[in-house]
PDB file of N, CA and C in Angstrom:
ATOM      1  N   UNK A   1      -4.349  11.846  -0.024  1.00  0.00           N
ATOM      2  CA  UNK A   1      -3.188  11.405   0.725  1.00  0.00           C
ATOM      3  C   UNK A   1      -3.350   9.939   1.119  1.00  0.00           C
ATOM      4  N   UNK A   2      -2.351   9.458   1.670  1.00  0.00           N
ATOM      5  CA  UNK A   2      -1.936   7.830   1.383  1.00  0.00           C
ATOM      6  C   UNK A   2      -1.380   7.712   3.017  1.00  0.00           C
ATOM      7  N   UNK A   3      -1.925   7.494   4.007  1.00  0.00           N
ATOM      8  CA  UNK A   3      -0.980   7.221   5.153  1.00  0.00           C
ATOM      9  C   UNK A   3      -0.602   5.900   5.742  1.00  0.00           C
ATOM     10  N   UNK A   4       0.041   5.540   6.865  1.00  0.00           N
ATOM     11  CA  UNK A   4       0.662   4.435   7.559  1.00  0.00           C
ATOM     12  C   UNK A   4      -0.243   4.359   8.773  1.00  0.00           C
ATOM     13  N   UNK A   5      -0.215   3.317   9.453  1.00  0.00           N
ATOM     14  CA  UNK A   5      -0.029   3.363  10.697  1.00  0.00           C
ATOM     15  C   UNK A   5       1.318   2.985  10.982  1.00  0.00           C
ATOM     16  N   UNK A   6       1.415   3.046  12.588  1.00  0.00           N
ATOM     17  CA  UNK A   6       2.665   2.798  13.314  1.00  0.00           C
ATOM     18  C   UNK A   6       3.446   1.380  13.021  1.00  0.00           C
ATOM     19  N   UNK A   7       2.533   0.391  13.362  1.00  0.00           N
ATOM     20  CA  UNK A   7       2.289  -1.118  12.912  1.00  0.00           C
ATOM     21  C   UNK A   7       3.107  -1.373  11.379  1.00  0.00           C
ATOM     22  N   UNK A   8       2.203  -0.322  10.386  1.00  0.00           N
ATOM     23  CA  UNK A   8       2.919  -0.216   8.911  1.00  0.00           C
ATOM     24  C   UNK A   8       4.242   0.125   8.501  1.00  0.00           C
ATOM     25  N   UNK A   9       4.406   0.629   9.540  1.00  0.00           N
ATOM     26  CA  UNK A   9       5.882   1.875   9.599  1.00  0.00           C
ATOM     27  C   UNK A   9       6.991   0.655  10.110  1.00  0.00           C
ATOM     28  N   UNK A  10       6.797   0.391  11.453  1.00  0.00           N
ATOM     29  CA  UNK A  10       7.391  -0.334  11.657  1.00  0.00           C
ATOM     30  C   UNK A  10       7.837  -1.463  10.737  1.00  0.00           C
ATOM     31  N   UNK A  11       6.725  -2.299  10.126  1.00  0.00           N
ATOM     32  CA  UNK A  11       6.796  -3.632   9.208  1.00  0.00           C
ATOM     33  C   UNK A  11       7.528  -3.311   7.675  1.00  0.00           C
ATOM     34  N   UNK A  12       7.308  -2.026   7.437  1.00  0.00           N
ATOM     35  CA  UNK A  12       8.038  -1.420   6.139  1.00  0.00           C
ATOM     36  C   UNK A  12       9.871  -1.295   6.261  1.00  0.00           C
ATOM     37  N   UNK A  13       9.695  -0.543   7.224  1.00  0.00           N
ATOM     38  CA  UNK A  13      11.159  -0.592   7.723  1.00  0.00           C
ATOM     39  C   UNK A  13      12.074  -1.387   8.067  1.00  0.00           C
ATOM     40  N   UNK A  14      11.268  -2.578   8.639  1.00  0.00           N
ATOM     41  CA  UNK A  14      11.915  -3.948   9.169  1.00  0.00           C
ATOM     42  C   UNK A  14      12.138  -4.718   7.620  1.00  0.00           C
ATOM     43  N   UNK A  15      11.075  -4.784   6.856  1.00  0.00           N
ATOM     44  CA  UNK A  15      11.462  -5.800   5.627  1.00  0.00           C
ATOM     45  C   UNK A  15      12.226  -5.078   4.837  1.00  0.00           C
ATOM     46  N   UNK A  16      12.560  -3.502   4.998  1.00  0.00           N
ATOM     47  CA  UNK A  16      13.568  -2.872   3.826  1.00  0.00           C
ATOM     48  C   UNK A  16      14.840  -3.217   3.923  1.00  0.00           C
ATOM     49  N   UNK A  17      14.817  -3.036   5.581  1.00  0.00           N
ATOM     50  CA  UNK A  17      16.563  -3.736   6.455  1.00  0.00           C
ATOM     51  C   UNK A  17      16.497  -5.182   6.151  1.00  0.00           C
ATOM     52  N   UNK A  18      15.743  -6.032   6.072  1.00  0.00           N
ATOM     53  CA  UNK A  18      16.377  -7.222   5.588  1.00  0.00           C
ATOM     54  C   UNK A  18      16.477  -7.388   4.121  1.00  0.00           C
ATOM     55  N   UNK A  19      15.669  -6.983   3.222  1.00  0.00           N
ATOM     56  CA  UNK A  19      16.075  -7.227   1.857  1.00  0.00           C
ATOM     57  C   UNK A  19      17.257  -5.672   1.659  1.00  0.00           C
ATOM     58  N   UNK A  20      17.733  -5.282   2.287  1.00  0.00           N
ATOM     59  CA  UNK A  20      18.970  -4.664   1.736  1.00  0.00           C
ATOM     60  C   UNK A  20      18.384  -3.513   1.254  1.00  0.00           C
ATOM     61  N   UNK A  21      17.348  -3.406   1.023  1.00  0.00           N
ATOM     62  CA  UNK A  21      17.005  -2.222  -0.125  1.00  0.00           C
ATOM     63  C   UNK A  21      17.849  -1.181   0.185  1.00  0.00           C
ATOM     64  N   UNK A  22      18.031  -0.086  -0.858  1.00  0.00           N
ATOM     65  CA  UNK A  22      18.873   1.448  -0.624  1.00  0.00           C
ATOM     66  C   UNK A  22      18.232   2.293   0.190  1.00  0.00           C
ATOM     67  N   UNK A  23      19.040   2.753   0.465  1.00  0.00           N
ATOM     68  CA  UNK A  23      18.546   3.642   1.399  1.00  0.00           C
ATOM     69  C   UNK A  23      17.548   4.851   1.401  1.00  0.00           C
ATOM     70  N   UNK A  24      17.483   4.988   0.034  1.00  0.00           N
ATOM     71  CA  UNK A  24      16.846   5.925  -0.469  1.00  0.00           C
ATOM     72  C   UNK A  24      14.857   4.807  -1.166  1.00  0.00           C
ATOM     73  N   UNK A  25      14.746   4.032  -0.410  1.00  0.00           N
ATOM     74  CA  UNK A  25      13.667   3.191  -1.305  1.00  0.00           C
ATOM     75  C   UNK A  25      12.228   3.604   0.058  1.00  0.00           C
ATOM     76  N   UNK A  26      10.945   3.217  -0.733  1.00  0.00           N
ATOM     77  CA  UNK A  26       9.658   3.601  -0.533  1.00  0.00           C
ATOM     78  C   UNK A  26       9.080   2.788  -0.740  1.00  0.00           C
ATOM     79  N   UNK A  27       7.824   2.618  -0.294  1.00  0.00           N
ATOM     80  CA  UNK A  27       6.555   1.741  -0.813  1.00  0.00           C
ATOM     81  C   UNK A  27       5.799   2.172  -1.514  1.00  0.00           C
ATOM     82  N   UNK A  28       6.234   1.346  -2.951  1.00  0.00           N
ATOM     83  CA  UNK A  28       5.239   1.872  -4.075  1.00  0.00           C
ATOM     84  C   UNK A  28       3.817   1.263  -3.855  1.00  0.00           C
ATOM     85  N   UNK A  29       2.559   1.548  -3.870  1.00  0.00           N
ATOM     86  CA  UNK A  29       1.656   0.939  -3.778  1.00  0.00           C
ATOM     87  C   UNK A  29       0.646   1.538  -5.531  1.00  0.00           C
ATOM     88  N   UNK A  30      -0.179   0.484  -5.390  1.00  0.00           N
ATOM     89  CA  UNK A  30      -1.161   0.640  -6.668  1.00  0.00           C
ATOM     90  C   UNK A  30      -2.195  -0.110  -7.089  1.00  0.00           C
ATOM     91  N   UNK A  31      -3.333  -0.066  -7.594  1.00  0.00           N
ATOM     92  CA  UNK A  31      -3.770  -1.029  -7.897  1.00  0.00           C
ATOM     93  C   UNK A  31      -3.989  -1.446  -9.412  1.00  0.00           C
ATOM     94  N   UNK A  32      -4.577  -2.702  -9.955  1.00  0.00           N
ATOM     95  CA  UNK A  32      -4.658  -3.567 -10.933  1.00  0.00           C
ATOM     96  C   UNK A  32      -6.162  -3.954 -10.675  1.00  0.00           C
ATOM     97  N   UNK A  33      -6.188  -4.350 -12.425  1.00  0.00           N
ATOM     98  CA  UNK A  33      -7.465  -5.372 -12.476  1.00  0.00           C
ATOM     99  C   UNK A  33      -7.364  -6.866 -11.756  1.00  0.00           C
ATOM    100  N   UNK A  34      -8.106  -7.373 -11.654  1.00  0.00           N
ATOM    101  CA  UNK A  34      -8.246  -8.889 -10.915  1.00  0.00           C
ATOM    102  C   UNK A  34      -8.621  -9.169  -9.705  1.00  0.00           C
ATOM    103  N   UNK A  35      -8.576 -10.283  -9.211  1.00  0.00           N
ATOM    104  CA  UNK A  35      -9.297 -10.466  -8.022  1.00  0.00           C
ATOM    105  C   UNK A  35     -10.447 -11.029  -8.091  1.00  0.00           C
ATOM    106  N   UNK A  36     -11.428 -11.210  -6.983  1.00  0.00           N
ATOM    107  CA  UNK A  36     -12.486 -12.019  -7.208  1.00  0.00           C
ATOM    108  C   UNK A  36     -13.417 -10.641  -6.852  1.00  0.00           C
ATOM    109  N   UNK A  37     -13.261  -9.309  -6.467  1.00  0.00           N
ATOM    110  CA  UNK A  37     -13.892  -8.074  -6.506  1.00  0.00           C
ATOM    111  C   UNK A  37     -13.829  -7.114  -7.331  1.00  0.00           C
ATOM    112  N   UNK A  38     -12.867  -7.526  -8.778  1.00  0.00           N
ATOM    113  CA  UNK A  38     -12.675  -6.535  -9.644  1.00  0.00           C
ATOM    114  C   UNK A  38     -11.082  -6.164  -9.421  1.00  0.00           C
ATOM    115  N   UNK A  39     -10.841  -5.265  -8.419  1.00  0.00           N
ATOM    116  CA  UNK A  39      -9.438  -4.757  -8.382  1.00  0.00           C
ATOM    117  C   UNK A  39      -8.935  -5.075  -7.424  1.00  0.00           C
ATOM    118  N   UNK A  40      -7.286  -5.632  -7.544  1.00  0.00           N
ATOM    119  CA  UNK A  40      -6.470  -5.622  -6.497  1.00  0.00           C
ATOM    120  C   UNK A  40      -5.146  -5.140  -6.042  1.00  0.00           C
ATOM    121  N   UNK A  41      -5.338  -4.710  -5.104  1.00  0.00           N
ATOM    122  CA  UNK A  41      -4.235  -3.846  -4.481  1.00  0.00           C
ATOM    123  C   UNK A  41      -2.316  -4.403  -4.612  1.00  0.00           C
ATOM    124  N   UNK A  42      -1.188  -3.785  -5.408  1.00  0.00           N
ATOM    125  CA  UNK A  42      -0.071  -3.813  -5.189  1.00  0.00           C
ATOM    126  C   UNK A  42       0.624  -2.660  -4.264  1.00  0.00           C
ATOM    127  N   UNK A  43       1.343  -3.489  -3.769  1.00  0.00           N
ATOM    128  CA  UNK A  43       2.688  -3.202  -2.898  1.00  0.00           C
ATOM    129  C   UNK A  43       3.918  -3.576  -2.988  1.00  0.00           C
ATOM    130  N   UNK A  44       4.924  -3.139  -3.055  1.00  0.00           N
ATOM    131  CA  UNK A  44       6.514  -3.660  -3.364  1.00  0.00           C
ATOM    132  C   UNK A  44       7.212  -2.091  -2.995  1.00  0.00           C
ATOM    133  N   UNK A  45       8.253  -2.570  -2.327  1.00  0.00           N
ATOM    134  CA  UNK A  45       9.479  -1.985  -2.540  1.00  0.00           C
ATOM    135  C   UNK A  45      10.081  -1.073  -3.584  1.00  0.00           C
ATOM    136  N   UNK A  46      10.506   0.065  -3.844  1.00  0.00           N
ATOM    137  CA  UNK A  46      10.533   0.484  -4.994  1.00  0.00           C
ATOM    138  C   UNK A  46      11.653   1.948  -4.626  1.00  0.00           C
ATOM    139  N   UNK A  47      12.535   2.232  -5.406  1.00  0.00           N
ATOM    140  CA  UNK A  47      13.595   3.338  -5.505  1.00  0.00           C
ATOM    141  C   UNK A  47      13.545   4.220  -6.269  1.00  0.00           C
ATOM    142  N   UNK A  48      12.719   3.972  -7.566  1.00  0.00           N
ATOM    143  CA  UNK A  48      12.602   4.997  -8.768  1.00  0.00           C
ATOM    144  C   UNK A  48      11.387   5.600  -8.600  1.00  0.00           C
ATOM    145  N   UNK A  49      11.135   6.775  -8.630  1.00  0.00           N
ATOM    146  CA  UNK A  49       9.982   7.111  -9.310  1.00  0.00           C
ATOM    147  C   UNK A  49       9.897   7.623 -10.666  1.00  0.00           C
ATOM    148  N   UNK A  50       8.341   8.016 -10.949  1.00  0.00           N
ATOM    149  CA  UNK A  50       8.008   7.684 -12.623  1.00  0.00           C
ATOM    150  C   UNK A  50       7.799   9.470 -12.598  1.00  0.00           C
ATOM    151  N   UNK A  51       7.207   9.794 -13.667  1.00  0.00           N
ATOM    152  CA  UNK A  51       6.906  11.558 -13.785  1.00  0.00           C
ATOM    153  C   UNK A  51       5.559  11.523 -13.189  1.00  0.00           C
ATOM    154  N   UNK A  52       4.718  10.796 -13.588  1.00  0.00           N
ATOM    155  CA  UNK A  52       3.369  10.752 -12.847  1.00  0.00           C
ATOM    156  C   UNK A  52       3.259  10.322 -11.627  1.00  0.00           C
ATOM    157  N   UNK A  53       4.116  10.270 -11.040  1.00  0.00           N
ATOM    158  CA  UNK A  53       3.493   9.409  -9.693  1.00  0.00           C
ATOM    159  C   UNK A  53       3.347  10.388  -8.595  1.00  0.00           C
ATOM    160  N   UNK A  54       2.508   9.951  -7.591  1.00  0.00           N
ATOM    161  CA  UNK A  54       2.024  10.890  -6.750  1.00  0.00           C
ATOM    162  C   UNK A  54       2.861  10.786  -5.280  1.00  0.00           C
ATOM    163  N   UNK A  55       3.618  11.491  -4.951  1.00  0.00           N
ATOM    164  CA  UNK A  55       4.502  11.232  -3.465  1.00  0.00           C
ATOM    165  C   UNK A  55       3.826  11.592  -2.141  1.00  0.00           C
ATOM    166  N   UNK A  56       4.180  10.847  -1.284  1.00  0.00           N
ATOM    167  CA  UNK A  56       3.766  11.242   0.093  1.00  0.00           C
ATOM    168  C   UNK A  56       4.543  10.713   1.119  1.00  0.00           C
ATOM    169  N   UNK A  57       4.270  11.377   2.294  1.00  0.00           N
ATOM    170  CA  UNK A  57       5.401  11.223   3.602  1.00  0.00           C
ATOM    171  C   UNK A  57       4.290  10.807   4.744  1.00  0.00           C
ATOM    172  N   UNK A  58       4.725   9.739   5.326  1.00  0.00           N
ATOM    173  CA  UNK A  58       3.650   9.688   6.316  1.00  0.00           C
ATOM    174  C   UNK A  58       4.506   9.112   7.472  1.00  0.00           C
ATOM    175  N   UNK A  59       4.313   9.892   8.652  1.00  0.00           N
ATOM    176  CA  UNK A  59       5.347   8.587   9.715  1.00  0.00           C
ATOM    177  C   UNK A  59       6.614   8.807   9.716  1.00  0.00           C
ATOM    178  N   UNK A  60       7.370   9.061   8.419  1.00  0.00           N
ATOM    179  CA  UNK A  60       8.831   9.226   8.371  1.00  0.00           C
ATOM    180  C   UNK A  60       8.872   8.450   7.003  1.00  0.00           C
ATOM    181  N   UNK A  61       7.895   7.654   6.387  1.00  0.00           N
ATOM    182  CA  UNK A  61       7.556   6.699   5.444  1.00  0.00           C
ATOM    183  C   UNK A  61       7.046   7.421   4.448  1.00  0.00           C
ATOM    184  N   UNK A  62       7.821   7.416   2.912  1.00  0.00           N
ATOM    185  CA  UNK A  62       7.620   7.441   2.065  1.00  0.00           C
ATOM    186  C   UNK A  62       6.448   6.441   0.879  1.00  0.00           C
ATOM    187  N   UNK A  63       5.795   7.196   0.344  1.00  0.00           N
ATOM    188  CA  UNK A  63       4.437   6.319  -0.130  1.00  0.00           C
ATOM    189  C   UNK A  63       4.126   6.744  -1.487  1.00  0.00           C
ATOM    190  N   UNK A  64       4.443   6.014  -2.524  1.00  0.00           N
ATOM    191  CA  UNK A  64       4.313   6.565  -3.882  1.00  0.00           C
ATOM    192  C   UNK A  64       3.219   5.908  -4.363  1.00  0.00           C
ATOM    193  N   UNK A  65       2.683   6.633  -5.237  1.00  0.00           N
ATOM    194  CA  UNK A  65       1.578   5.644  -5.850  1.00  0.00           C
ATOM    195  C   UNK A  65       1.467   6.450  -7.579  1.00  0.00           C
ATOM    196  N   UNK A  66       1.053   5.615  -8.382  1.00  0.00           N
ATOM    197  CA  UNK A  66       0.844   6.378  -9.648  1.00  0.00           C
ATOM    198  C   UNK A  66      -0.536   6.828  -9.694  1.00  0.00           C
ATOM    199  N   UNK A  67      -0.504   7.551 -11.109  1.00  0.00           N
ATOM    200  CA  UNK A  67      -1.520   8.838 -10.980  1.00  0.00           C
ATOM    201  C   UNK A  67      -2.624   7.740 -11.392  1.00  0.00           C
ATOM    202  N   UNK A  68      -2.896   6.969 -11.791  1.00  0.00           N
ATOM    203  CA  UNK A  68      -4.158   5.942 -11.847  1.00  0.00           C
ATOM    204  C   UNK A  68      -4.748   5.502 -11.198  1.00  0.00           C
ATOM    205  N   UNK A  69      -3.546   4.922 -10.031  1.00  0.00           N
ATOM    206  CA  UNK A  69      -3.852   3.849  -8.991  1.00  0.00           C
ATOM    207  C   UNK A  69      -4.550   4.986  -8.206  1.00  0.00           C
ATOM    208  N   UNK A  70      -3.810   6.054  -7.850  1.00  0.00           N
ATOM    209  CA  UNK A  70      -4.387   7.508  -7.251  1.00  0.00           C
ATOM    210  C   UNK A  70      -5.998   7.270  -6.918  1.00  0.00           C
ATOM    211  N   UNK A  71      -6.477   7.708  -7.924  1.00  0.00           N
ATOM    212  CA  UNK A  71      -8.073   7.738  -7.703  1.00  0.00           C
ATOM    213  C   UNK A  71      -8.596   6.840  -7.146  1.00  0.00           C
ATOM    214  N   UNK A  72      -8.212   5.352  -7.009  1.00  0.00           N
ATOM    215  CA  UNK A  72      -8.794   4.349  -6.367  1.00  0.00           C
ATOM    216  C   UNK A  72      -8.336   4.393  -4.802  1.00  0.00           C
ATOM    217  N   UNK A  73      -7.445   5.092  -4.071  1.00  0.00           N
ATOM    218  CA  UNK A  73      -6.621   4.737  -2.885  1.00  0.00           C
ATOM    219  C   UNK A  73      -6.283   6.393  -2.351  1.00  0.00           C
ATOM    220  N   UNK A  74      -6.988   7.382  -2.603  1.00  0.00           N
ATOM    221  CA  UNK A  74      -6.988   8.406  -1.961  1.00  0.00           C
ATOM    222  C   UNK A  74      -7.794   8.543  -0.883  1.00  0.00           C
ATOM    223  N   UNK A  75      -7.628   8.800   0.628  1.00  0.00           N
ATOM    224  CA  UNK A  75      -7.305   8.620   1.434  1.00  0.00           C
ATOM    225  C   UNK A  75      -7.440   7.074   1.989  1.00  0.00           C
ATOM    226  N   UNK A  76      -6.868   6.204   1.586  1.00  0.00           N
ATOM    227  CA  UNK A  76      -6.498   5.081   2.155  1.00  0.00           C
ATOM    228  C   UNK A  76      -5.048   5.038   3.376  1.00  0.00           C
ATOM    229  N   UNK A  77      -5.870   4.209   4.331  1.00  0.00           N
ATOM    230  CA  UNK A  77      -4.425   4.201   5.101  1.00  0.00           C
ATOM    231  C   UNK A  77      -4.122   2.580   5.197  1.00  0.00           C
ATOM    232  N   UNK A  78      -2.473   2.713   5.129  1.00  0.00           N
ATOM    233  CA  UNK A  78      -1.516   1.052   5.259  1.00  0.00           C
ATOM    234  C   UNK A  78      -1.410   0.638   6.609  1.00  0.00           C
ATOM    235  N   UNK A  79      -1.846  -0.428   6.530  1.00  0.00           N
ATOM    236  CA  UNK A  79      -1.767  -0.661   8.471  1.00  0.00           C
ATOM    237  C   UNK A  79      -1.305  -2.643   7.903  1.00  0.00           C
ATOM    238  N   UNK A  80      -0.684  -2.823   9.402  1.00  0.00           N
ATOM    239  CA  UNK A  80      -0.322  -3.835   9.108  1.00  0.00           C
ATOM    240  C   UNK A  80      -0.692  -5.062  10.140  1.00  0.00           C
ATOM    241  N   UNK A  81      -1.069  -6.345  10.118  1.00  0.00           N
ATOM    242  CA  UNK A  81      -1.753  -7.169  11.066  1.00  0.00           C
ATOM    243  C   UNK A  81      -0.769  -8.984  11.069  1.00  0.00           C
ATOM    244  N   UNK A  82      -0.424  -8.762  12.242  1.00  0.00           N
ATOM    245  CA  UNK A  82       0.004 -10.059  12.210  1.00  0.00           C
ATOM    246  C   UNK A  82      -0.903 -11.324  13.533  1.00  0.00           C
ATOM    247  N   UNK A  83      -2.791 -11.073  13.178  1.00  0.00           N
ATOM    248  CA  UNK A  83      -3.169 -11.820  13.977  1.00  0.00           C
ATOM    249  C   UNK A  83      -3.624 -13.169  13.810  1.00  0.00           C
ATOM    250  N   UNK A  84      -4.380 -13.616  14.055  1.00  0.00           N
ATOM    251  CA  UNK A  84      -5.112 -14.937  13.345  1.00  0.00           C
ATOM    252  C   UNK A  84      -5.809 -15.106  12.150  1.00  0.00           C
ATOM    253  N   UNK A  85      -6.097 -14.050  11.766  1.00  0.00           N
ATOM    254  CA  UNK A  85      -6.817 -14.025  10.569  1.00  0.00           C
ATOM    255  C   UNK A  85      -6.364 -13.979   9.691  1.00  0.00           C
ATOM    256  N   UNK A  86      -4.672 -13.982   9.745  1.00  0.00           N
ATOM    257  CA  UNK A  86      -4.081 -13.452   8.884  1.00  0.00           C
ATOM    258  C   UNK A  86      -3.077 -12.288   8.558  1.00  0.00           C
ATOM    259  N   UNK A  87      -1.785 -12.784   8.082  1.00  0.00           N
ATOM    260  CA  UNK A  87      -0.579 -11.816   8.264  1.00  0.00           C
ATOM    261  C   UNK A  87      -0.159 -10.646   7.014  1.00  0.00           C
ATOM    262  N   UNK A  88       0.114  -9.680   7.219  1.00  0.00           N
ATOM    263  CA  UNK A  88       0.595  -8.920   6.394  1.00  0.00           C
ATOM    264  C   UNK A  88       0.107  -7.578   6.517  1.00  0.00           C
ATOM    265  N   UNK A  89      -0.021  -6.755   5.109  1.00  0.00           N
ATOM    266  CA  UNK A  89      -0.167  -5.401   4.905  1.00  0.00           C
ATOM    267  C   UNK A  89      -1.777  -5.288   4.721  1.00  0.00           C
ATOM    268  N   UNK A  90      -2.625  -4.381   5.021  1.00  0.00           N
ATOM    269  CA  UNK A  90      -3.912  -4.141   4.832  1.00  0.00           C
ATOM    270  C   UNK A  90      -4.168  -2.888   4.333  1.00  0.00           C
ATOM    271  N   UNK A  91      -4.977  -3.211   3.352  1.00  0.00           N
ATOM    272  CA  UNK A  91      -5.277  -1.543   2.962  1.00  0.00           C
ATOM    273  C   UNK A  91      -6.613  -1.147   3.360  1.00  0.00           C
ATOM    274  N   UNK A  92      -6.763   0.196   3.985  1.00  0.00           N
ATOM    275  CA  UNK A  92      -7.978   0.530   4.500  1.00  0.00           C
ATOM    276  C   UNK A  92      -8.369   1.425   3.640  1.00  0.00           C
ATOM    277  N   UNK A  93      -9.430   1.132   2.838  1.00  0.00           N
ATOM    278  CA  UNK A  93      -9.642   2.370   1.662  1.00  0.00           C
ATOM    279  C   UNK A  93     -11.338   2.472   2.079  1.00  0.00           C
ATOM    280  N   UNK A  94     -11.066   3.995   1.751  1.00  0.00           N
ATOM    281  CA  UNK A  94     -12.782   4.255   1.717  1.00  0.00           C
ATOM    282  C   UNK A  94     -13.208   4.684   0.954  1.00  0.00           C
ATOM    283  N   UNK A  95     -13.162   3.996   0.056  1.00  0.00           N
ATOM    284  CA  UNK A  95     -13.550   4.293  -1.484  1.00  0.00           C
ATOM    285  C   UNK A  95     -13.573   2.860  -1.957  1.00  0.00           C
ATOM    286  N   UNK A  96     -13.753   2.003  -1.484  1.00  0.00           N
ATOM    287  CA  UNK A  96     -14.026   0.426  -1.839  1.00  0.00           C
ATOM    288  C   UNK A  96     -15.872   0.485  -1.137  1.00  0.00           C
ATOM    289  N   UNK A  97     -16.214  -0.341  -2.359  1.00  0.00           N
ATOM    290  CA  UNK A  97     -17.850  -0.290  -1.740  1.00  0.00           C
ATOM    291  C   UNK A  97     -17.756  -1.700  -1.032  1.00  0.00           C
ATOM    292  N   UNK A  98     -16.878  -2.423  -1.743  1.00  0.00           N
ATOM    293  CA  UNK A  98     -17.032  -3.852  -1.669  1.00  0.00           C
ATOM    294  C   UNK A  98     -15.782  -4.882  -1.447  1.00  0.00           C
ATOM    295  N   UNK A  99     -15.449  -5.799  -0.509  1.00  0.00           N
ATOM    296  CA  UNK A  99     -14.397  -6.023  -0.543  1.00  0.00           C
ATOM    297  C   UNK A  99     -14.423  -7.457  -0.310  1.00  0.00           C
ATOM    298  N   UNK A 100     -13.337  -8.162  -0.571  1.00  0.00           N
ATOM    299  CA  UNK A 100     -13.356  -9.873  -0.639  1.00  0.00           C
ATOM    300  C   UNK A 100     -13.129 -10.608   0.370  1.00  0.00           C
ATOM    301  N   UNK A 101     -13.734 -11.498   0.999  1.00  0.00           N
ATOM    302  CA  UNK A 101     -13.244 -12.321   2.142  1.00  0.00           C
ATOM    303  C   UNK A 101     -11.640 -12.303   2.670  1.00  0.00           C
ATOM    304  N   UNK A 102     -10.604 -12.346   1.486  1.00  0.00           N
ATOM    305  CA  UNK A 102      -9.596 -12.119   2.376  1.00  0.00           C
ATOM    306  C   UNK A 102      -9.087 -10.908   2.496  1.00  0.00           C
ATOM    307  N   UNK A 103      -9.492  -9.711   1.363  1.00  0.00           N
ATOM    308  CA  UNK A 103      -8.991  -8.592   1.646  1.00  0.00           C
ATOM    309  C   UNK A 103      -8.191  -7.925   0.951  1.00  0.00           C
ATOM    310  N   UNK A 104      -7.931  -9.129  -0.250  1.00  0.00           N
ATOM    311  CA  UNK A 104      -6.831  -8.287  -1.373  1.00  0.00           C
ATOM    312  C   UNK A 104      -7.335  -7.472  -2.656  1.00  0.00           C
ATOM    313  N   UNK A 105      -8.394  -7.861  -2.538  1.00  0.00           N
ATOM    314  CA  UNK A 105      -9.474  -7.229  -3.411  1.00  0.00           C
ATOM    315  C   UNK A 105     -10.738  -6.173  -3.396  1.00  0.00           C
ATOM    316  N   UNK A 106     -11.139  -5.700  -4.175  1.00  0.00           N
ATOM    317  CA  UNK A 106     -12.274  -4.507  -3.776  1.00  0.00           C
ATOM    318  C   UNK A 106     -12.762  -4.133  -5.085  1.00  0.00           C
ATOM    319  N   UNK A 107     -13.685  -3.384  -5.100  1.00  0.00           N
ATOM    320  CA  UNK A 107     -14.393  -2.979  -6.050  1.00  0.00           C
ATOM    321  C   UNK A 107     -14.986  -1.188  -5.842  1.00  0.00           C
ATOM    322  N   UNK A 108     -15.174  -0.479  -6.600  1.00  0.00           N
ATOM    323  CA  UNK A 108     -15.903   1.097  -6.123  1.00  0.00           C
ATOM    324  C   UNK A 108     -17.048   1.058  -6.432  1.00  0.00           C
TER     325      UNK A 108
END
């Protein structure tokens, strides 16, 4: 499973109402090769899902991820930080051995 915090929930919801998205849209999340740790984490907006993809409800927040990205981000939770260190979405995965100074990256 794939959860939010409150913080996440909130910040998801707020950027869906300004880009318009439908009403029916989720946060697809996933990851990719690259980075300076091997793999890095995507996030976007997203309305369709695929046949493989894995669904979840967290919060009231919808959380899709595909069946690949899956194995790398099972139980990871989305939390979101707007402090000095730096603004945006964070992924808390525990299944990263290793992760990069700023955070967009990781490795198992």
């Amino acid at each position: 499973m794939i959860t939010v915090t409150e913080r996440a929930k909130e910040k998801a919801i707020e950027l869906m109402s300004k880009e318009k998205s439908p009403a029916d849209s989720f946060i697809r999340v996933g990851v990719e090769g690259g980075g300076c740790s091997g793999l890095t984490y995507k996030l976007e907006f997203d309305s369709l899902t695929k046949p493989d993809d894995k669904v979840f409800e967290d919060k009231g927040v919808k959380i899709v991820v595909d069946k690949k990205s899956f194995l790398y981000l099972v139980g990871t939770e989305l939390d979101f930080s707007d402090g000095l260190n730096g603004k945006g979405f964070q992924f808390i995965n525990p299944n990263a051995s290793r992760t990069c100074g700023c955070g967009e990256s990781f490795s198992v």
